[in-house]
C-alpha atoms as a PDB file:
ATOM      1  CA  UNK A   1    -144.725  60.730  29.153  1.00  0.00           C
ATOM      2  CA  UNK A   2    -146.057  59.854  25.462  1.00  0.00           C
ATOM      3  CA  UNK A   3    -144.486  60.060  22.252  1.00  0.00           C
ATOM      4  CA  UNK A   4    -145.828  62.593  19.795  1.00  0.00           C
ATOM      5  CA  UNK A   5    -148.112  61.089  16.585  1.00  0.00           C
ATOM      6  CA  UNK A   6    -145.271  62.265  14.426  1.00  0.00           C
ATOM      7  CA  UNK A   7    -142.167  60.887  16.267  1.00  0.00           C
ATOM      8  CA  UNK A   8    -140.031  58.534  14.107  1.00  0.00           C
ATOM      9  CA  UNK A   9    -142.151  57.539  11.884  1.00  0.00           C
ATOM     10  CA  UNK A  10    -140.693  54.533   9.500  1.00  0.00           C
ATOM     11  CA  UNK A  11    -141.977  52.455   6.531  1.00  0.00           C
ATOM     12  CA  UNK A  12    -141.120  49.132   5.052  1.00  0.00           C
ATOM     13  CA  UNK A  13    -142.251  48.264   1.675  1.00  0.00           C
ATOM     14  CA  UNK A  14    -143.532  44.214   2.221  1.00  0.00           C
ATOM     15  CA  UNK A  15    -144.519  41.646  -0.162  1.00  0.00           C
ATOM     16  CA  UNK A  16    -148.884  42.872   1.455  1.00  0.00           C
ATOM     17  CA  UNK A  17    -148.188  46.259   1.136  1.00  0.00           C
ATOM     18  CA  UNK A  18    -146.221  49.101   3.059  1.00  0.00           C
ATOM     19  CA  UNK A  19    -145.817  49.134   6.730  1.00  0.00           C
ATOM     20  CA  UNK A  20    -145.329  51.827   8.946  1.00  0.00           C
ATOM     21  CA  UNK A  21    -143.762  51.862  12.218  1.00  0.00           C
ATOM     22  CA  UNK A  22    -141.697  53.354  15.175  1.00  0.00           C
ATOM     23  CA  UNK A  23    -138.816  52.639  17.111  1.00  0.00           C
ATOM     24  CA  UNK A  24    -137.357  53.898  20.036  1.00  0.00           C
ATOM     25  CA  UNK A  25    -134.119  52.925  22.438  1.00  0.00           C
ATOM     26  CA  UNK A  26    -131.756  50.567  21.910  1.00  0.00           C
ATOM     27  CA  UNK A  27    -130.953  47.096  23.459  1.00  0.00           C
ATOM     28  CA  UNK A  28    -133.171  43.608  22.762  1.00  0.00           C
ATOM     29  CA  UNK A  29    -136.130  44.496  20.665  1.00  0.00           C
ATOM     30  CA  UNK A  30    -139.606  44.193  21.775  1.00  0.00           C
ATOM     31  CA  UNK A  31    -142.032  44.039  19.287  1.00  0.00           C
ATOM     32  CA  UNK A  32    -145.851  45.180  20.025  1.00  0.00           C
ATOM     33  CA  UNK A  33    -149.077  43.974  18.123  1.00  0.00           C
ATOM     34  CA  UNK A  34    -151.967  46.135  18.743  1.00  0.00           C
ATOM     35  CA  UNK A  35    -155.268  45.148  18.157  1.00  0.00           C
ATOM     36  CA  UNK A  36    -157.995  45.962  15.360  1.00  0.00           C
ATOM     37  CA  UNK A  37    -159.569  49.407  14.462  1.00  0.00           C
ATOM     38  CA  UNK A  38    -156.654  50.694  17.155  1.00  0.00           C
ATOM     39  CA  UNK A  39    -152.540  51.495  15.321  1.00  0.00           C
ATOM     40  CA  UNK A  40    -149.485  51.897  17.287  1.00  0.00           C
ATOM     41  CA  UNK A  41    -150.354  54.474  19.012  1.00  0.00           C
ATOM     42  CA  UNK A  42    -151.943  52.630  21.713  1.00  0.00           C
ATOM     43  CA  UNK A  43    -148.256  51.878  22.810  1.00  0.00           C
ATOM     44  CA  UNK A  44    -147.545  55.538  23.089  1.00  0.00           C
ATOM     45  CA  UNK A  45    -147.322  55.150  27.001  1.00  0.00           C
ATOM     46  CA  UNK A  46    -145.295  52.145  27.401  1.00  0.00           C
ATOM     47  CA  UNK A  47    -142.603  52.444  25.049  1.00  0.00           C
ATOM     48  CA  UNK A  48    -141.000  55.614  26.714  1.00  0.00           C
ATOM     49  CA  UNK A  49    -141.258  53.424  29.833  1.00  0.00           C
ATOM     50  CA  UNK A  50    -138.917  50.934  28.155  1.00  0.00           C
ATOM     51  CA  UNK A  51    -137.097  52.650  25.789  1.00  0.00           C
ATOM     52  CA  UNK A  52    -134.079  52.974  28.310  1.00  0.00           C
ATOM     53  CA  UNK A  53    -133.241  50.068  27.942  1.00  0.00           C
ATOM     54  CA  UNK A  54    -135.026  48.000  24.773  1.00  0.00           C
ATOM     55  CA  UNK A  55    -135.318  48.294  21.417  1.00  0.00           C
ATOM     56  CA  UNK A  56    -139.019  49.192  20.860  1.00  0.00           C
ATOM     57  CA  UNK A  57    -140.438  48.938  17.799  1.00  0.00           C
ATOM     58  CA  UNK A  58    -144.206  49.380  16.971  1.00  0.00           C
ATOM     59  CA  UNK A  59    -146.105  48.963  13.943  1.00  0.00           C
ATOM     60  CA  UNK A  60    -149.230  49.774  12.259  1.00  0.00           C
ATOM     61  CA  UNK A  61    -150.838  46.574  11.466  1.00  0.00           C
ATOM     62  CA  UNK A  62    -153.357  46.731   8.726  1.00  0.00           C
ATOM     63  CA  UNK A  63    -156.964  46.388  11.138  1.00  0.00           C
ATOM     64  CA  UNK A  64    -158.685  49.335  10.197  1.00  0.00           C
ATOM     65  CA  UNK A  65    -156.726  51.950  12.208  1.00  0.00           C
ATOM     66  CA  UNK A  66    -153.854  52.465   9.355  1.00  0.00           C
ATOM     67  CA  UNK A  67    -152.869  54.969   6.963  1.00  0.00           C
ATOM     68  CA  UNK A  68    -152.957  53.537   3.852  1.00  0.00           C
ATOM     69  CA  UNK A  69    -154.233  50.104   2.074  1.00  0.00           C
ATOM     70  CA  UNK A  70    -151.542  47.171   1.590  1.00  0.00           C
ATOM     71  CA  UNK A  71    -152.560  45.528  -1.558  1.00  0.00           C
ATOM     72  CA  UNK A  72    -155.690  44.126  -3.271  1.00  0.00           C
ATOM     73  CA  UNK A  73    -154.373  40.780  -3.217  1.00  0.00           C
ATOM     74  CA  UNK A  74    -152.448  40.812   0.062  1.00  0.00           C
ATOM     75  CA  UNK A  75    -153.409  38.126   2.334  1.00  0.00           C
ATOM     76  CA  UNK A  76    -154.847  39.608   5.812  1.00  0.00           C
ATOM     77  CA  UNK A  77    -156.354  36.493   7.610  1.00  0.00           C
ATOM     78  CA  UNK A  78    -154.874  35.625  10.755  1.00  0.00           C
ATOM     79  CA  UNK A  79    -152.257  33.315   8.965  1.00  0.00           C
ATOM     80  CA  UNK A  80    -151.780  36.231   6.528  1.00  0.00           C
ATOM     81  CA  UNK A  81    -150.708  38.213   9.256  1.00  0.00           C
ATOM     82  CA  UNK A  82    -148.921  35.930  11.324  1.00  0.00           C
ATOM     83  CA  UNK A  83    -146.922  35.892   7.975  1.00  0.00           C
ATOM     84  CA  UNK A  84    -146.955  39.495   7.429  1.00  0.00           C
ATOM     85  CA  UNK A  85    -145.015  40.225  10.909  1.00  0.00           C
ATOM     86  CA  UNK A  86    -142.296  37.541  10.497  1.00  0.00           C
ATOM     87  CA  UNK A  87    -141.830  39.618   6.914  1.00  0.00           C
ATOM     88  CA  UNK A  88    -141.423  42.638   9.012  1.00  0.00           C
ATOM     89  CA  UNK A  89    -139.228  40.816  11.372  1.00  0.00           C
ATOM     90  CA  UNK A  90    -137.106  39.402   8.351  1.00  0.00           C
ATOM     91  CA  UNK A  91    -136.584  43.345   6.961  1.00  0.00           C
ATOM     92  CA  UNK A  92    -135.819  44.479  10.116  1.00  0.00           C
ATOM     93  CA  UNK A  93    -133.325  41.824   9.997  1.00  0.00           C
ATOM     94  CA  UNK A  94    -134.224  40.878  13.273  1.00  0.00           C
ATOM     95  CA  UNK A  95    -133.795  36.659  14.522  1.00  0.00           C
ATOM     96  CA  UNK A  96    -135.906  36.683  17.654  1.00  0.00           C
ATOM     97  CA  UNK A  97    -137.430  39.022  19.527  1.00  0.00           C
ATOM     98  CA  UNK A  98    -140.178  39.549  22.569  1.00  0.00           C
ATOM     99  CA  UNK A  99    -143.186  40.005  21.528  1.00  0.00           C
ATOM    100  CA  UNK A 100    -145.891  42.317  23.342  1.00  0.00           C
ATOM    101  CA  UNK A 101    -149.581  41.310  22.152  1.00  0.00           C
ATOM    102  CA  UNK A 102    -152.727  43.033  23.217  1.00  0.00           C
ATOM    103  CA  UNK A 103    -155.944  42.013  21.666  1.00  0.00           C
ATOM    104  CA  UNK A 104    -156.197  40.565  18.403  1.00  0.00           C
ATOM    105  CA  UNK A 105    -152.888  41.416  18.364  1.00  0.00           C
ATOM    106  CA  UNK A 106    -152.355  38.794  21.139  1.00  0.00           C
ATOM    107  CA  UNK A 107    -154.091  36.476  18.955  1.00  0.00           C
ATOM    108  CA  UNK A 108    -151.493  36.696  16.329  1.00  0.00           C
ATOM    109  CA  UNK A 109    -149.011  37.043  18.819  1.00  0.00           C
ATOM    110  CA  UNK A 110    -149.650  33.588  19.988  1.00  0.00           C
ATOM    111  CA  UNK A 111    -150.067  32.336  16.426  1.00  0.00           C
ATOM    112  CA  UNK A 112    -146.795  33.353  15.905  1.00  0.00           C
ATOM    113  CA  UNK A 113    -145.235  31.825  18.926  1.00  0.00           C
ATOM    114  CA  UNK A 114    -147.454  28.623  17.900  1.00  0.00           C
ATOM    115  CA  UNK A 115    -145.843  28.476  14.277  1.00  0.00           C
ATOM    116  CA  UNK A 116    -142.173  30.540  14.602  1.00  0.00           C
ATOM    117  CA  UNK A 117    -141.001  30.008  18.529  1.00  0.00           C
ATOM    118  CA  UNK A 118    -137.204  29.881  17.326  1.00  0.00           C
ATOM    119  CA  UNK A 119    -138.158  33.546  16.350  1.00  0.00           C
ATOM    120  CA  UNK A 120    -139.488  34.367  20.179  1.00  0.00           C
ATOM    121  CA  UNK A 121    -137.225  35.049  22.595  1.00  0.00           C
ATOM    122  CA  UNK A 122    -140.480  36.007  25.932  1.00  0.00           C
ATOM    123  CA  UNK A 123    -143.791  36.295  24.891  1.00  0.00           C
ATOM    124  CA  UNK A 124    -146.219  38.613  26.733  1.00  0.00           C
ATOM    125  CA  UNK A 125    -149.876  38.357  26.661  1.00  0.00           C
ATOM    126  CA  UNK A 126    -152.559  41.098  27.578  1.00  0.00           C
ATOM    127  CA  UNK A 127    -156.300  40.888  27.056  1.00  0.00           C
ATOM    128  CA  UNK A 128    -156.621  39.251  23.813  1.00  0.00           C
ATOM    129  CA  UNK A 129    -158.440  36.435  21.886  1.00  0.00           C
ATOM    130  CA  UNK A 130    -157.935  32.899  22.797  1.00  0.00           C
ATOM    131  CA  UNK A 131    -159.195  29.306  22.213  1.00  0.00           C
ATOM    132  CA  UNK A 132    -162.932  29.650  20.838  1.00  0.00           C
ATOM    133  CA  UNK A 133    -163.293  33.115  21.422  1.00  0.00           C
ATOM    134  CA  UNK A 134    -162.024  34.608  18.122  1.00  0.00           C
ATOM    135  CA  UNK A 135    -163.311  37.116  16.966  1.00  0.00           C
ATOM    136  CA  UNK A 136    -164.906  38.103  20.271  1.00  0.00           C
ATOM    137  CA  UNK A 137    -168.321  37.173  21.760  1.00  0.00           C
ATOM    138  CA  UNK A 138    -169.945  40.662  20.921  1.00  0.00           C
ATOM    139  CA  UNK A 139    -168.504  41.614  17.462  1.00  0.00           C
ATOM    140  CA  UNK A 140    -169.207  37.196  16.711  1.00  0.00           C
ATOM    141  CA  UNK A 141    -173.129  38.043  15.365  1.00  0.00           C
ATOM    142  CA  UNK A 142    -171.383  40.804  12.332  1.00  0.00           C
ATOM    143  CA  UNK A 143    -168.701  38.408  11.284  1.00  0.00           C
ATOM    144  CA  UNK A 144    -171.647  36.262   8.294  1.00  0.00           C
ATOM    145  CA  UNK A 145    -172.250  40.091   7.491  1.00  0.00           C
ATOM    146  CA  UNK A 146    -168.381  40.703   6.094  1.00  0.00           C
ATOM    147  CA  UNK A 147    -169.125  37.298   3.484  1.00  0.00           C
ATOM    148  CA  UNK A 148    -172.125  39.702   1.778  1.00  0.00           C
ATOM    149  CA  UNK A 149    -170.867  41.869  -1.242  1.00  0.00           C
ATOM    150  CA  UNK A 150    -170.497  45.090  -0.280  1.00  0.00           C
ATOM    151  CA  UNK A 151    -171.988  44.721   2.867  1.00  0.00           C
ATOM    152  CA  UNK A 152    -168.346  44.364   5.013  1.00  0.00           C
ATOM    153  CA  UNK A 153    -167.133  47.557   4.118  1.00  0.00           C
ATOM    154  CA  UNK A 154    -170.485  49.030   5.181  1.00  0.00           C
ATOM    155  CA  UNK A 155    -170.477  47.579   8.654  1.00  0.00           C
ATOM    156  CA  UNK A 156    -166.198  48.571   9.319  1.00  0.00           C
ATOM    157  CA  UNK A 157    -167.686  52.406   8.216  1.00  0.00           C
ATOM    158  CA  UNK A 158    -169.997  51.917  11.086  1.00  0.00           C
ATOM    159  CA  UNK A 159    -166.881  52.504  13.507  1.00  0.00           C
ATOM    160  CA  UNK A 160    -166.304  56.102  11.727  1.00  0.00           C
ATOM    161  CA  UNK A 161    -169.857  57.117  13.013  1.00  0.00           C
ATOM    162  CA  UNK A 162    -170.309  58.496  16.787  1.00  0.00           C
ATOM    163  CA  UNK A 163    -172.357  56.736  18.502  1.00  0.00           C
ATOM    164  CA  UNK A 164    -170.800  53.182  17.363  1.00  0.00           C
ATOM    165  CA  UNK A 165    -167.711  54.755  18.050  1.00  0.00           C
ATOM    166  CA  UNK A 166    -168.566  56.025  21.298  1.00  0.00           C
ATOM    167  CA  UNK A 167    -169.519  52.495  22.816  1.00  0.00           C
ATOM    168  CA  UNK A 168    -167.028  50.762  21.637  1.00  0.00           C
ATOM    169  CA  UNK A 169    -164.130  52.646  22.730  1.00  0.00           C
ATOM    170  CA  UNK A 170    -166.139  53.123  25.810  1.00  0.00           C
ATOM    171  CA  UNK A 171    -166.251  49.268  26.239  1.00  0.00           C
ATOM    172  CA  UNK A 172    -162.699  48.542  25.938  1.00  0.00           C
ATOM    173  CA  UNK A 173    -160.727  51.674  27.467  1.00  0.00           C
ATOM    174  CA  UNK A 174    -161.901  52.846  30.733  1.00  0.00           C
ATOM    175  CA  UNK A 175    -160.438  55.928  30.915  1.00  0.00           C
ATOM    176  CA  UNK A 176    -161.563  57.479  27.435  1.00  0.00           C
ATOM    177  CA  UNK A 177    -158.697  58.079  24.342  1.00  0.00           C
ATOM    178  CA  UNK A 178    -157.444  61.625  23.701  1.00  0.00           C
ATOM    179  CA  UNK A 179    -159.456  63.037  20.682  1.00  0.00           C
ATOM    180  CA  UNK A 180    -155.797  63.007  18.652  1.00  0.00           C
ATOM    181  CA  UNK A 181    -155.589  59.385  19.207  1.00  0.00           C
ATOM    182  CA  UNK A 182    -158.678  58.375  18.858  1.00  0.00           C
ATOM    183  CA  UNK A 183    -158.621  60.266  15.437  1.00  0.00           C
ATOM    184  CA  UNK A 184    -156.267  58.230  14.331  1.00  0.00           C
ATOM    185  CA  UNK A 185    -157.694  55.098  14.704  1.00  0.00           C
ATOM    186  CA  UNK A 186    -161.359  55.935  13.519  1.00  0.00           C
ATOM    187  CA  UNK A 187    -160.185  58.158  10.567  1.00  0.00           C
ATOM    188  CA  UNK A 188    -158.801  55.952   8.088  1.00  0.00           C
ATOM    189  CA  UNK A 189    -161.985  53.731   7.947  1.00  0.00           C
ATOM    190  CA  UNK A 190    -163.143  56.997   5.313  1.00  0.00           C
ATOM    191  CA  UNK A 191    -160.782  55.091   3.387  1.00  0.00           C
ATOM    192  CA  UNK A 192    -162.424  52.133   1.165  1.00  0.00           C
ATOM    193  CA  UNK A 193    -159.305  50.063   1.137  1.00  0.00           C
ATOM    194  CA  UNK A 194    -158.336  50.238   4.710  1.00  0.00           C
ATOM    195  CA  UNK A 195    -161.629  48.965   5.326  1.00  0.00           C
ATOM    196  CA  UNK A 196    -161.231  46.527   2.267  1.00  0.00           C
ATOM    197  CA  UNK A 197    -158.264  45.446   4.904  1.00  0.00           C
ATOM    198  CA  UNK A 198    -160.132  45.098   8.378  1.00  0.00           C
ATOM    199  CA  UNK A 199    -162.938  43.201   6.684  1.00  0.00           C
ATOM    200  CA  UNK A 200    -160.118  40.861   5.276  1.00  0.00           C
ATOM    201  CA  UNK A 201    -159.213  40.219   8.445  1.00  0.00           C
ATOM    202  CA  UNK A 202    -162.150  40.142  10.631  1.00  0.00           C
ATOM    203  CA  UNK A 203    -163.892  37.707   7.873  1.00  0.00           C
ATOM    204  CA  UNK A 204    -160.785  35.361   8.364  1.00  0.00           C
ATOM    205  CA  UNK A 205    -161.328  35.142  12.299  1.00  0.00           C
ATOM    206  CA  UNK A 206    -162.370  31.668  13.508  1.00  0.00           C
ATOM    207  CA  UNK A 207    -161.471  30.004  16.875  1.00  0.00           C
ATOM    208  CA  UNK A 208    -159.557  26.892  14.687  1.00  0.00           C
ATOM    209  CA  UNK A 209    -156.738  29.591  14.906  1.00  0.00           C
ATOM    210  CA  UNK A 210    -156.339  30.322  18.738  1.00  0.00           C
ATOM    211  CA  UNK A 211    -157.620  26.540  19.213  1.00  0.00           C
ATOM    212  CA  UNK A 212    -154.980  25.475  17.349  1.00  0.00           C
ATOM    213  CA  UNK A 213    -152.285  27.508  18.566  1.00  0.00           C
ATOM    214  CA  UNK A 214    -153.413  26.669  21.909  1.00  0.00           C
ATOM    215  CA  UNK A 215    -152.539  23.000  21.624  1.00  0.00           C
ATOM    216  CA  UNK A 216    -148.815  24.207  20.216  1.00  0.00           C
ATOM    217  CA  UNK A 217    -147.939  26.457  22.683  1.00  0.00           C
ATOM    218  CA  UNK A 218    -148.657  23.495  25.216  1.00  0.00           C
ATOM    219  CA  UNK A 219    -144.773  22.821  24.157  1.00  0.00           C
ATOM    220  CA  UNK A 220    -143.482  26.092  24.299  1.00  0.00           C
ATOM    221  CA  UNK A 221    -140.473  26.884  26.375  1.00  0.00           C
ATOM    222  CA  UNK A 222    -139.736  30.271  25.634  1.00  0.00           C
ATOM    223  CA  UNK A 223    -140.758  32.514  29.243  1.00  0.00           C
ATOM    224  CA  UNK A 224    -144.065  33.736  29.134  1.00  0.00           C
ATOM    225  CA  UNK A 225    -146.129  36.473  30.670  1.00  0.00           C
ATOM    226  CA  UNK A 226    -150.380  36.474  30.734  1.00  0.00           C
ATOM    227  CA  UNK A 227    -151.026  40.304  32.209  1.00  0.00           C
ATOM    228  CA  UNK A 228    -154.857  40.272  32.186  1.00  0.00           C
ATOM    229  CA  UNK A 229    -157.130  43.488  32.411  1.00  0.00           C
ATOM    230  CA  UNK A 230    -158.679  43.227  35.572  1.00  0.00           C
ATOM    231  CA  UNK A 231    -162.071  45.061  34.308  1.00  0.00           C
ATOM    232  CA  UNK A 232    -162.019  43.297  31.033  1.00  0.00           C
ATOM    233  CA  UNK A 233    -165.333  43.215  29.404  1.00  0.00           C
ATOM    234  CA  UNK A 234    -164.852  41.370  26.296  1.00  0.00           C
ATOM    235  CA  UNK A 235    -162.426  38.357  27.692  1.00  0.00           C
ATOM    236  CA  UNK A 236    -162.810  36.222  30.230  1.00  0.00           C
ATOM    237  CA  UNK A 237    -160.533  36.539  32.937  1.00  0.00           C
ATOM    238  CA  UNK A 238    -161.028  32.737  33.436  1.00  0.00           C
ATOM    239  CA  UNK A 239    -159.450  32.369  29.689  1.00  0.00           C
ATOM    240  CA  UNK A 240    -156.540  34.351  30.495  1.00  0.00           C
ATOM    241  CA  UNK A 241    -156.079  32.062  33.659  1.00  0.00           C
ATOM    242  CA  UNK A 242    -156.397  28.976  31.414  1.00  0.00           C
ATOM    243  CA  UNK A 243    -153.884  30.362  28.647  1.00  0.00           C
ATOM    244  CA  UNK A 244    -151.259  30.466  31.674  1.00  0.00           C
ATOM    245  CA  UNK A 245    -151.987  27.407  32.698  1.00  0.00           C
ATOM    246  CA  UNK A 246    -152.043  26.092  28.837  1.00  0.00           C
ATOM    247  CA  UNK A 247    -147.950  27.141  28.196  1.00  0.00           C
ATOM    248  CA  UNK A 248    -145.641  25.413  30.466  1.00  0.00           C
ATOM    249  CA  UNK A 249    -144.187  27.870  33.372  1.00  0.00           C
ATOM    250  CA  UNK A 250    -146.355  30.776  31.959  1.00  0.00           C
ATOM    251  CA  UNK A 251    -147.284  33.565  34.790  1.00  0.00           C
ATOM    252  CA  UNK A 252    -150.833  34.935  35.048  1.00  0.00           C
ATOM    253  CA  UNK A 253    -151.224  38.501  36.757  1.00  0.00           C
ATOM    254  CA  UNK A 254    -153.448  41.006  36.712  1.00  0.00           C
ATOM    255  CA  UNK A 255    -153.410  44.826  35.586  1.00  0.00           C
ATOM    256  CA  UNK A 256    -155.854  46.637  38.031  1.00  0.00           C
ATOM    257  CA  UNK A 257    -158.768  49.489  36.625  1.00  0.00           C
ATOM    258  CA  UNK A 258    -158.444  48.612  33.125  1.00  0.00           C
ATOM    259  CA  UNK A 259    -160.544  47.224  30.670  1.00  0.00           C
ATOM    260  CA  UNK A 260    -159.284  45.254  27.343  1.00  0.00           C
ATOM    261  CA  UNK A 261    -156.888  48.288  25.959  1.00  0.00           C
ATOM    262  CA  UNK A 262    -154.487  47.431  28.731  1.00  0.00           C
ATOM    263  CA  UNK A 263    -151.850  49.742  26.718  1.00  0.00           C
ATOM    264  CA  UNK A 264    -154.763  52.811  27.120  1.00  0.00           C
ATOM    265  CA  UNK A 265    -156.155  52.659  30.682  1.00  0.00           C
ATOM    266  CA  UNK A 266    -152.596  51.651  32.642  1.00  0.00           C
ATOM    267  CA  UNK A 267    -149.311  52.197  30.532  1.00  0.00           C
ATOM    268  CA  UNK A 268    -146.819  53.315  33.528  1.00  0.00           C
ATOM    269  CA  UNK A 269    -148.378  49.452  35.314  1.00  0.00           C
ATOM    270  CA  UNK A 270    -147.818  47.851  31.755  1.00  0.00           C
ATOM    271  CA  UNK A 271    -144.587  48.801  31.296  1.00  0.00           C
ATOM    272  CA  UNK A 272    -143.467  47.964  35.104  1.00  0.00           C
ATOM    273  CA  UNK A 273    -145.161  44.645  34.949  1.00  0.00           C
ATOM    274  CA  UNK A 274    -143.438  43.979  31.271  1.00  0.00           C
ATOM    275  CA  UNK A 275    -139.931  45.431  33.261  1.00  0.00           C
ATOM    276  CA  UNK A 276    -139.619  43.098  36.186  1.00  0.00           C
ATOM    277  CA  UNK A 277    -140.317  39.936  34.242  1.00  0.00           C
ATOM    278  CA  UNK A 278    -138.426  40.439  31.333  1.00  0.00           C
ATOM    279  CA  UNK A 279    -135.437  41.728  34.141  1.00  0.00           C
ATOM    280  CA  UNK A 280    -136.826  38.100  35.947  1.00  0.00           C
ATOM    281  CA  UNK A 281    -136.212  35.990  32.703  1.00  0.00           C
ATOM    282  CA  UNK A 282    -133.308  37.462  30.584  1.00  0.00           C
ATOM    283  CA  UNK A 283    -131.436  35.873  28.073  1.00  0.00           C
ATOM    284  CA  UNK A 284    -129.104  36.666  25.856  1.00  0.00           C
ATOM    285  CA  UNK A 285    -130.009  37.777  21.976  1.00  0.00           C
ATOM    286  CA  UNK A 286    -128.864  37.459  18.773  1.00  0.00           C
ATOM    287  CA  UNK A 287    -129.896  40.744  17.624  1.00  0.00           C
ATOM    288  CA  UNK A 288    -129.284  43.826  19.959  1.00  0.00           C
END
């Protein structure tokens, strides 16, 4: 079960730019972070899973995969966005929430926890950047490329050609994207200012983020889930295993014939796994 493209669709205007988003179900809100050059779509099999009995509410993060530019001057580094979601958070008037990251949206998802963890109520982890590794081993060599004039937006337009396209999604989703999907998150790189946006971010990428994060969350007390890719080839499973270990009481498991688009290649095992612990560890919320 999948929700359609056009189901729901939302927008806030924030201080960056406007965001769009989703929401389904009611209850405590969870609040997924996709990764770059990939929107909230890549949720589109987990939320229905949950929607029964949470809030979910997904949006399109400016990394290359969404529909329109936020502003010239809008600040899209990690910090920028770690600041960009609690802006979200604050006009959905929502106080704390759980937050699902996959990806570089698990970066920011633990940046967030590092720097806001009165706003988390559980935090849940999939394959995603941590301690030196951000941005990721294989996309590391293009990041000097993004500081050249001109020469950023050329390499994001890369991801809008086939064969770049082809490997890539081939590296990180095992099963292959439907051509819908994947669509939308390789069509609005035609736009100049969308990639204007991913090269924001990807340029402000550096492992003093997730390093530093790292050494916060070794004091956070909020429950927390690590649910690893088990055919990950961009993260090391070994980092996932040391990010549990790294946040007091944190559990690592690990999502079976998947690579790093955990939301992609096993939604239905997602959703369960994100079920059963957040049924393990409720609590009660502010906001319903």
């Amino acid at each position: 079960m999948t929700y359609p493209l056009d189901d729901s669709v939302h927008q806030l205007d924030l201080p960056q730019g406007a965001i769009r988003y989703r929401y389904s179900g009611t209850g405590a809100p969870i609040v997924f972070l996709h990764g770059a050059l990939c929107n909230g779509e890549i949720w589109r099999g987990v939320v229905p899973e949950l929607a029964g009995e949470y809030r979910c509410i997904v949006p399109d993060l400016p990394k290359g995969s969404h529909p329109f530019p936020m502003r010239a001057d809008a600040d899209l580094t990690p910090p920028g966005m770690v600041r960009l979601v609690i802006d979200f958070l604050d006009a959905l008037g929502l106080e704390r929430v759980v937050v699902v990251g996959n990806d570089s949206g698990g970066a920011i998802a633990q940046m967030l926890a590092a720097a806001y963890p009165e706003r988390i109520d559980q935090l849940i982890l999939t394959s995603c950047d941590t301690f030196g590794q951000f941005p990721p081993r294989y996309l590391k060599p293009l990041r000097p490329l993004t500081f050249i004039p001109g020469l950023g937006s050329q390499v994001a337009k890369l991801w809008y050609t086939k064969p770049v396209r082809s490997l890539f999604y081939w590296s990180i989703v095992k099963h292959g994207v439907e051509p819908e999907v994947l669509n939308s998150y390789v069509a609005p790189l035609r736009d100049p200012g969308v990639r204007r946006d991913v090269v924001k971010f990807f340029r402000g990428t550096a492992p003093r983020h997730t390093r530093r994060a790292a050494r916060q969350l070794a004091t956070f007390t909020r429950p927390s889930l690590i649910a690893w890719a088990a055919d990950d080839l961009w993260f090391r499973r070994k980092n996932g295993r040391r990010l549990a270990r790294t946040i007091p009481g944190a559990t690592f498991t690990l999502i079976p014939d998947t690579r790093t688009f955990v939301p992609e290649d096993q939604p239905i095992e997602l959703a369960r796994t994100i079920r059963d612990f957040l049924a393990a560890n409720s609590t009660p919320h502010a906001i319903q």
